[in-house]
Protein backbone atom coordinates (compact mmCIF):
# COMPACT_ATOMS: atom_id res chain seq x y z
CA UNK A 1 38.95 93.94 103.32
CA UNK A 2 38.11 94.49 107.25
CA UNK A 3 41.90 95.86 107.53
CA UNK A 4 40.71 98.46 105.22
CA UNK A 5 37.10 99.02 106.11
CA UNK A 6 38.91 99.90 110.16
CA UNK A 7 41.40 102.24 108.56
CA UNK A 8 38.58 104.46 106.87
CA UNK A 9 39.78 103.70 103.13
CA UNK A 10 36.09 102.33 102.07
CA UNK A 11 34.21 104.98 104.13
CA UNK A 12 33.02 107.74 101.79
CA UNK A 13 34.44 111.31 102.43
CA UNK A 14 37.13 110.61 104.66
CA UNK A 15 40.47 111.53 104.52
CA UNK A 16 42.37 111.07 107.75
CA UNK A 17 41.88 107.81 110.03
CA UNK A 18 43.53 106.81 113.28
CA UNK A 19 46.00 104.70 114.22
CA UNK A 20 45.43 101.89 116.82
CA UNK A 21 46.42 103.56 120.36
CA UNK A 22 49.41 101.36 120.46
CA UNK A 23 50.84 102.97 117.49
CA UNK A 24 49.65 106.35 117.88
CA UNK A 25 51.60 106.52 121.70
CA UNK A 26 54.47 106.21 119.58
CA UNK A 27 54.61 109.65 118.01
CA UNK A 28 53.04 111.45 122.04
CA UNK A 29 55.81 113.29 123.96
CA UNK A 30 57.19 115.01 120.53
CA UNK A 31 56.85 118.91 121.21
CA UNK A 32 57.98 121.27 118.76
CA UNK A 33 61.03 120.43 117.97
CA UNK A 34 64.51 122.54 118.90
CA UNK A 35 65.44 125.86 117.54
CA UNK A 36 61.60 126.15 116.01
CA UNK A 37 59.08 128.53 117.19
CA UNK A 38 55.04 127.93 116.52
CA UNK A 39 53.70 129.99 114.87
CA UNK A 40 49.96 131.51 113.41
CA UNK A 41 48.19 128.85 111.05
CA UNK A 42 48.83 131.17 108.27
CA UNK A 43 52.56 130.98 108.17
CA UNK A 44 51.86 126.88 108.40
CA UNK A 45 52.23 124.56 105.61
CA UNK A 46 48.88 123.15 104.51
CA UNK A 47 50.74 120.05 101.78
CA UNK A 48 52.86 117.38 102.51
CA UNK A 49 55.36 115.51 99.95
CA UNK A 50 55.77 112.15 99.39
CA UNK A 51 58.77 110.65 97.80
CA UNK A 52 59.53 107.76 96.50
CA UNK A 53 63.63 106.40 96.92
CA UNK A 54 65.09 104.37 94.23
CA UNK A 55 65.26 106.18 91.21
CA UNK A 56 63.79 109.47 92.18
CA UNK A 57 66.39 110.54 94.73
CA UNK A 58 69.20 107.64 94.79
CA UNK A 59 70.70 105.00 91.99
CA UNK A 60 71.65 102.34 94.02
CA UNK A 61 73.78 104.33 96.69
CA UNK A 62 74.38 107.20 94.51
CA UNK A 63 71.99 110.21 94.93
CA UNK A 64 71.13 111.93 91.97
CA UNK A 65 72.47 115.12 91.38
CA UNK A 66 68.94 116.76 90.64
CA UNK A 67 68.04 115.29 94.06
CA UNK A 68 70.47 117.68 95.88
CA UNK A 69 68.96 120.80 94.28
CA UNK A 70 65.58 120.28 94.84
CA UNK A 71 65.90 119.33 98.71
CA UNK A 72 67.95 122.90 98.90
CA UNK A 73 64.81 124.10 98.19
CA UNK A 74 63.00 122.36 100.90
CA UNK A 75 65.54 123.26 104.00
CA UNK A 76 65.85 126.66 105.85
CA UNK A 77 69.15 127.99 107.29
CA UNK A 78 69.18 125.56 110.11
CA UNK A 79 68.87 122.76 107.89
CA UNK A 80 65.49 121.70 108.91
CA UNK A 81 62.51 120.47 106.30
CA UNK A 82 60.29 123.88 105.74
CA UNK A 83 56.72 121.40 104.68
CA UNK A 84 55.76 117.62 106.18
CA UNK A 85 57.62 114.82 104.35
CA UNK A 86 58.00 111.18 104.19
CA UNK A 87 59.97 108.95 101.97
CA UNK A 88 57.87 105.51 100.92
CA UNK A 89 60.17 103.08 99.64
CA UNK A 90 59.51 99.78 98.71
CA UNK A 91 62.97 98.67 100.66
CA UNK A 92 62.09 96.25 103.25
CA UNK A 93 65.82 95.07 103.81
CA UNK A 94 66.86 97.65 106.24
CA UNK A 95 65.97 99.21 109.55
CA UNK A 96 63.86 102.05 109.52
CA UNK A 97 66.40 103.99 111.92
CA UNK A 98 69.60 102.76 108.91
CA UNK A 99 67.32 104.32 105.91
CA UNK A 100 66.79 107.37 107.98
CA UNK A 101 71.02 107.63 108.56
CA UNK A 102 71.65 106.91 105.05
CA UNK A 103 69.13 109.63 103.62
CA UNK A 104 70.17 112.35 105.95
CA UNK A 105 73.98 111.18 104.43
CA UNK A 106 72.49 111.61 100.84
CA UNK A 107 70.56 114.37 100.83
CA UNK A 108 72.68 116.74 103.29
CA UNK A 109 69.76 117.43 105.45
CA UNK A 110 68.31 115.79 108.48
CA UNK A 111 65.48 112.95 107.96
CA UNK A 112 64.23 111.37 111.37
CA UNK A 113 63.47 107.23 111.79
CA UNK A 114 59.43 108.18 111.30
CA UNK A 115 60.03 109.98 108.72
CA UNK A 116 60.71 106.73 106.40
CA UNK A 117 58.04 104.05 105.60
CA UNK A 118 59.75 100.91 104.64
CA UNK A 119 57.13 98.93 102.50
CA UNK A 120 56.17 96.92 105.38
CA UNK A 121 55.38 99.13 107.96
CA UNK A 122 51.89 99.31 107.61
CA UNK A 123 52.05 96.18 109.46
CA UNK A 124 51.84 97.91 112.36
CA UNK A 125 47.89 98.12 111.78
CA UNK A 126 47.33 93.95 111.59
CA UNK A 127 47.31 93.67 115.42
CA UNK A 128 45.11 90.51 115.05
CA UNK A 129 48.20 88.69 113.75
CA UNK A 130 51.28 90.47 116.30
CA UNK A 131 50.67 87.21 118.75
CA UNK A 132 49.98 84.43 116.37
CA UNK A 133 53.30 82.22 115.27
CA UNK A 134 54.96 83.81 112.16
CA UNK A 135 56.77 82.46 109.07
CA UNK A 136 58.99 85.29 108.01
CA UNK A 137 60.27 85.54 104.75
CA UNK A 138 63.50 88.46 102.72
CA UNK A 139 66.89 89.06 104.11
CA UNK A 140 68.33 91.84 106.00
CA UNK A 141 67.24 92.16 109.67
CA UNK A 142 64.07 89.91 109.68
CA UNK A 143 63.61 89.22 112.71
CA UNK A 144 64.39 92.16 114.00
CA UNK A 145 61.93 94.58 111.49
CA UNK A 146 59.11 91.72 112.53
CA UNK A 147 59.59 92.58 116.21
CA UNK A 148 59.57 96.53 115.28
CA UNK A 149 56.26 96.04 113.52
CA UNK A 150 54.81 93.81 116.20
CA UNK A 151 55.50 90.26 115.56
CA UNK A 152 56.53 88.90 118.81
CA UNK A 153 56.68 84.89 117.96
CA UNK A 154 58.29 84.43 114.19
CA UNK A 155 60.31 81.57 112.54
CA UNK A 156 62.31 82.68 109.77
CA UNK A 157 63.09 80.38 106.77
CA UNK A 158 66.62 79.27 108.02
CA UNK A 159 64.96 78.12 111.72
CA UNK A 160 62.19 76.04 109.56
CA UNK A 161 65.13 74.41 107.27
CA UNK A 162 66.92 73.41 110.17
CA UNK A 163 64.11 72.25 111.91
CA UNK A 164 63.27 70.41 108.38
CA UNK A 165 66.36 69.92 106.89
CA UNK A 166 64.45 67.13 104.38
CA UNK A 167 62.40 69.84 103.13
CA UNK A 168 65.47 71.88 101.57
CA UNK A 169 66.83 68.90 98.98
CA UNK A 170 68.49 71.23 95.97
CA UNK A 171 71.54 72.50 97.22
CA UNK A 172 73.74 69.16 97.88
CA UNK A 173 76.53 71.00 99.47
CA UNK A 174 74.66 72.11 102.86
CA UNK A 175 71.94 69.26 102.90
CA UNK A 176 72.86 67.41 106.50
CA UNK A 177 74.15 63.57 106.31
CA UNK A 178 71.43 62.77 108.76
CA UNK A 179 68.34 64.05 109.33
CA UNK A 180 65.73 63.94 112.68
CA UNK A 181 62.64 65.24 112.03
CA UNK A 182 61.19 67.25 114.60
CA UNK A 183 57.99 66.10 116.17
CA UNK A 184 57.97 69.23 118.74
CA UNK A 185 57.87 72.32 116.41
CA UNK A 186 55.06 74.69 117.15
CA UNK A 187 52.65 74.56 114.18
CA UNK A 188 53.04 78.16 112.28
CA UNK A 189 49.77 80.61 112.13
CA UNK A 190 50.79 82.85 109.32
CA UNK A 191 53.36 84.08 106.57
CA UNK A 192 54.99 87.53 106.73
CA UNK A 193 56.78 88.44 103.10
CA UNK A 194 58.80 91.22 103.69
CA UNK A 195 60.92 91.38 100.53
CA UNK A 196 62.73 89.38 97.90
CA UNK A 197 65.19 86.67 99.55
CA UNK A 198 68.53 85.40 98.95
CA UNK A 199 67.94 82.21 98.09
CA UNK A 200 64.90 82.26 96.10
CA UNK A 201 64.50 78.01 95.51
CA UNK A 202 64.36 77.58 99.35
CA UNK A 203 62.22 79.93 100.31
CA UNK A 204 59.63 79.33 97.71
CA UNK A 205 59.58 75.37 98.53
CA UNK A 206 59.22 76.35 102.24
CA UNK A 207 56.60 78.81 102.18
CA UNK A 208 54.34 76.18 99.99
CA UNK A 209 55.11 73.27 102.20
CA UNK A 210 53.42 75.90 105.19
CA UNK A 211 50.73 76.81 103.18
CA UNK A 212 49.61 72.92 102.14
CA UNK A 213 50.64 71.76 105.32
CA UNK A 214 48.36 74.62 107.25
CA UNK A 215 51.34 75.52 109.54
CA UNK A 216 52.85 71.76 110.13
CA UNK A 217 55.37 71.16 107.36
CA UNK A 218 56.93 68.30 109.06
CA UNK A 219 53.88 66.14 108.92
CA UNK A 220 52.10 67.24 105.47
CA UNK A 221 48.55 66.60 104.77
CA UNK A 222 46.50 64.47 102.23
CA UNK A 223 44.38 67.54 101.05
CA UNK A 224 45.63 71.12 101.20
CA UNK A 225 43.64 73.32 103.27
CA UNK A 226 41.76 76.07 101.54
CA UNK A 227 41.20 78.76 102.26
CA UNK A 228 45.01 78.85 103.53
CA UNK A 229 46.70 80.67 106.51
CA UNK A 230 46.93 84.23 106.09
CA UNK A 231 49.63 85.93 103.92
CA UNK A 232 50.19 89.61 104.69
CA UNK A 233 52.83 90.82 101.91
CA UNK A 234 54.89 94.16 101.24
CA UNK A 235 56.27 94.85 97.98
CA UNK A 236 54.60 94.53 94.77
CA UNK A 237 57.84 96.07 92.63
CA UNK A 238 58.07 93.17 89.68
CA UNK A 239 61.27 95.11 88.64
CA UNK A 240 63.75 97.92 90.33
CA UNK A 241 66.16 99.81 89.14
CA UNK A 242 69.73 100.32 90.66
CA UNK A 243 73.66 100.78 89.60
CA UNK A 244 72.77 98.11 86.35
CA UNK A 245 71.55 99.65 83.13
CA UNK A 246 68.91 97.49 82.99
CA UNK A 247 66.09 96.95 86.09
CA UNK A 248 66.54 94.02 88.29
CA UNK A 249 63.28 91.60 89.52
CA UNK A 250 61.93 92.45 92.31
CA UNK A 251 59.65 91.56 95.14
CA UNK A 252 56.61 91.30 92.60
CA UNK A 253 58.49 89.02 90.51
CA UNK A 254 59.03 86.83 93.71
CA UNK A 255 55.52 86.90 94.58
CA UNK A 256 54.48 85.69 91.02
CA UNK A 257 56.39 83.16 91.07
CA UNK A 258 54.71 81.85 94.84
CA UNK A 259 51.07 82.55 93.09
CA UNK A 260 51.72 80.37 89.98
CA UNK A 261 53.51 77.81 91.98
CA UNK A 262 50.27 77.45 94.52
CA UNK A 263 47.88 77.67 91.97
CA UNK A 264 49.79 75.53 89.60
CA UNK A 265 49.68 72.76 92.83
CA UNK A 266 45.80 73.47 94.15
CA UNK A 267 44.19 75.00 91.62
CA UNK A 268 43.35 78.08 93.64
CA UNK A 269 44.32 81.65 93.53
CA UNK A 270 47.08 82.39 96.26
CA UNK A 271 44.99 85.25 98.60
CA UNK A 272 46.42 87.87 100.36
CA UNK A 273 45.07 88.62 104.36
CA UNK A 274 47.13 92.55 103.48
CA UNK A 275 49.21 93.71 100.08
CA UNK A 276 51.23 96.93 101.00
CA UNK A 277 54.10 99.11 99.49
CA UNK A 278 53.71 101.45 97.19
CA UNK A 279 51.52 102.29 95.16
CA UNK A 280 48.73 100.75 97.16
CA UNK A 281 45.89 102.79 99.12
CA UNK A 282 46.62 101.24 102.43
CA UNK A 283 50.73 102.53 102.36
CA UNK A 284 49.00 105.91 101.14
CA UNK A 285 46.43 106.07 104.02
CA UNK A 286 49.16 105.66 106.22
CA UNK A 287 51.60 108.06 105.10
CA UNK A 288 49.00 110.32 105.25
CA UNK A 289 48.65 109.67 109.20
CA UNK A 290 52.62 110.02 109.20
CA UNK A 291 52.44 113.40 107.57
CA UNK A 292 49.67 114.44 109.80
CA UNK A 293 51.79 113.93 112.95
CA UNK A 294 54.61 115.11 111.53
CA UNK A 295 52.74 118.52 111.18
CA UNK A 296 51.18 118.39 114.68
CA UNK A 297 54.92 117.50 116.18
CA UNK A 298 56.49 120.56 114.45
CA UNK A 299 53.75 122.58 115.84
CA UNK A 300 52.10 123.62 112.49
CA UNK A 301 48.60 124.61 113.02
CA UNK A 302 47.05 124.42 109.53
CA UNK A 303 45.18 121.35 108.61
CA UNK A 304 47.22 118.77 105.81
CA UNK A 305 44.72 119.76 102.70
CA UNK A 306 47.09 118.16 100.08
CA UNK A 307 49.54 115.02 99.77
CA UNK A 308 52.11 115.52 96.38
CA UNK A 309 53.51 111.59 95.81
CA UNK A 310 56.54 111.62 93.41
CA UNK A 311 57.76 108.94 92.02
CA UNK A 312 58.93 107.17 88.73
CA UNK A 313 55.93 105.19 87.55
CA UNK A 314 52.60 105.85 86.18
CA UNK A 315 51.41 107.09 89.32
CA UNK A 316 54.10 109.62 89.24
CA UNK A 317 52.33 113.01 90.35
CA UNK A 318 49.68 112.04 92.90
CA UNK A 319 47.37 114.49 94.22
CA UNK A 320 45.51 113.95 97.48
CA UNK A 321 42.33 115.87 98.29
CA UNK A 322 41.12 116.21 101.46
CA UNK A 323 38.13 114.26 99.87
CA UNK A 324 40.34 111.20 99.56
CA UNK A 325 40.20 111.68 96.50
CA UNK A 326 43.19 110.92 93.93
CA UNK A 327 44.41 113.26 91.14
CA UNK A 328 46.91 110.74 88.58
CA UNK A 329 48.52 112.78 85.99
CA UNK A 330 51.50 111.13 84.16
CA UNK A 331 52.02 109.40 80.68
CA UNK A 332 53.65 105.99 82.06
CA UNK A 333 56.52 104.09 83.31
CA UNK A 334 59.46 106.36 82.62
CA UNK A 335 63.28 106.49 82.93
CA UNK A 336 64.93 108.02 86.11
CA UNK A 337 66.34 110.45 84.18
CA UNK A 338 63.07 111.38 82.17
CA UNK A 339 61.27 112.00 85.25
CA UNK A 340 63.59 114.31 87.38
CA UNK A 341 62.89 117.83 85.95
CA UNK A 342 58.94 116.80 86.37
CA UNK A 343 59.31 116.65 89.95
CA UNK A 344 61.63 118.92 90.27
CA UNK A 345 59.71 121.68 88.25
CA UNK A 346 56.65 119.83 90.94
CA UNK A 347 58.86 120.99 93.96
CA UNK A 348 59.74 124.39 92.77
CA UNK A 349 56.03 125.22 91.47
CA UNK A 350 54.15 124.02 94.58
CA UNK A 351 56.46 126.39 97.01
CA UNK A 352 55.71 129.33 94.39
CA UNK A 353 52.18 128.66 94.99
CA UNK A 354 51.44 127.41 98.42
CA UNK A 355 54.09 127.57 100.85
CA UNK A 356 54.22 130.37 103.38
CA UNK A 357 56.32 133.25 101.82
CA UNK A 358 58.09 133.37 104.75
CA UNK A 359 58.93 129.75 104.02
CA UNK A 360 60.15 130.16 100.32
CA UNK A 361 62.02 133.50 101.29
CA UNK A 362 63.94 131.98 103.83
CA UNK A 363 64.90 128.76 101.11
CA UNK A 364 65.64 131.18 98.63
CA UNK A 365 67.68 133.19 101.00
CA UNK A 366 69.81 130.39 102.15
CA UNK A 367 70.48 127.99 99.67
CA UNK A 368 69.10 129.38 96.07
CA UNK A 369 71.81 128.89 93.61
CA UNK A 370 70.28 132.17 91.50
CA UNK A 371 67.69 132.72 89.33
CA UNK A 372 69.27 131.71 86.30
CA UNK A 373 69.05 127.96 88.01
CA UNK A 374 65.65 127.93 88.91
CA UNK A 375 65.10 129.41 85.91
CA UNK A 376 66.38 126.56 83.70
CA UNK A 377 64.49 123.79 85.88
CA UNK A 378 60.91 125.32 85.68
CA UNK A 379 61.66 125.37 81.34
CA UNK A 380 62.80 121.79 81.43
């Protein structure tokens, strides 16, 4: 609750709030970019987009074919994005710099590192935690993504089940002949759950030995602490969808799991210090910082009066107001393939109506594939 009261999300009628100076020195020294002249606030962009990854644009490591067109549409001749965008995923396995590669692969037109908000990156904001000792939880390049949010001192799962080797009893094939407890481990201050793990049996046990041992799993304690050390956690996805037919679990479904298994143990609800990833208002607020930047970097004068988030769920078509205010039109949880021509017919509609005509003339121009396309997209 103070993480949000700082960014400005319970503060009525605000919109935009500001980074910690830390974070906000990261996007200084970023002039218009090359090849692209400023111009007058009337031939600026005054919307930004917002789109989700899995399932909207990309199957797994397939993009979708819809994908393709609709991103023509958002590119002039020199292949650069004509309005502010950012892609929020709830991918937390993967560098932020590899996402940004792979996209620009996909969708045959250039996407920069800041650009893409992995679920944990608002992470950044929780400076209070960046020194403290952290427990750090998912696969992929841990350590590395908790040093590129802030985390300076973290233990991942593997260092605390070597360090414990008693603690990690299921799998009989790696459990050690003989086992030293350590009596020197630094006592950890916190848990940092990026995304789902590997081994889902370990890291569950661990995790709860940390929280009932407040940070010293090697000695244990009589009574478990409560209220517990803090938890920040990205990722609420309980299912995703990729190359299978049918979704897979997800984070979510990993977190449910730790929440019944803690309050199954102490009999008290399993609280989180942050919860971020899509779809909740603290990822939001922060794209809508990225997207602000983004628009002051490309040298577009006109203030950022609307924020269009497309994705596959319920909160599909998301309309931001400079109010902070949220517009949520959609009839459910749909199929990737149900949703496309919404947000592509979203795409097409919103540079009809309030992109720059230069803008849309110099799309059209460039890579329109003729009317009788965009023809068949806006009836669909």
């Amino acid at each position: 609750m103070a993480a949000l009261a700082r960014l400005g999300v319970l503060g009525p009628g605000r919109c935009l709030w500001k980074l910690p100076v830390r974070l906000s020195a990261e996007f200084q020294g970023y002039g218009p970019r090359r090849g692209y002249v400023a111009d007058r606030a009337e031939r600026s962009p005054t919307f930004g987009l917002l789109f989700d990854i899995d399932g909207v644009l990309v199957r797994g490591h397939r993009v979708i074919p819809a994908a393709l067109e609709a991103f023509s549409k958002l590119v002039n001749s020199q292949g650069q994005l004509q309005v502010p965008v950012v892609f929020v995923t709830n991918a937390g396995n993967i560098l932020q710099r590899d996402k940004a590669q792979e996209l620009s692969a996909l969708l045959e037109c250039k996407v920069d590192p800041d650009q893409v908000i992995l679920s944990h990156s608002p992470m950044k904001l929780f400076l209070q935690y960046h020194n403290k000792r952290m427990l750090v939880s998912g696969q992929g390049p841990l350590v590395e993504n908790a040093r590129a949010l802030g985390f300076q001192n973290v233990v991942t799962v593997d260092d605390l089940r070597i360090a414990f080797p008693e603690l990690d009893m299921v799998d009989l094939q790696r459990r050690p002949k003989t086992m030293r407890p350590r009596s020197d481990f630094p006592a950890i201050e916190g848990v940092l759950l990026l995304g789902e793990p590997v081994r889902w049996e370990t890291n569950l046990q661990l995790i709860t030995d940390v929280l009932l041992s407040n940070g010293h799993p090697g000695a244990g304690l009589a009574t478990a602490p409560y209220p517990h050390l803090p938890v920040l956690a990205s990722n609420m996805d309980l299912l995703w969808m990729a190359e299978a037919s049918m979704p897979r679990f997800g984070h979510g479904t990993f977190l449910l799991c730790l929440e019944t298994i803690y309050r199954k143990i102490t009999g008290h609800e399993l609280k989180y210090e942050g919860l971020m990833g899509k779809p909740s208002i603290l990822t939001y607020r922060y794209a809508e910082e990225v997207i602000r930047q983004q628009a002051e970097r490309r040298g577009w004068a006109a203030p950022i009066r609307k924020l269009y988030a497309i994705g596959t769920c319920k909160w599909q078509m998301v309309e931001r107001r400079s109010n902070g205010l949220m517009d949520k039109r959609s009839s459910g949880l749909q199929q990737p393939g149900a949703v496309l021509p919404s947000w592509c017919a979203l795409v097409y509609t919103v540079l009809r109506t309030q992109a720059p005509k230069h803008l849309l003339l110099e799309g059209q121009s460039s890579h329109s594939t003729g009317t009788e396309t965009s023809a068949s997209v806006q009836s669909s």
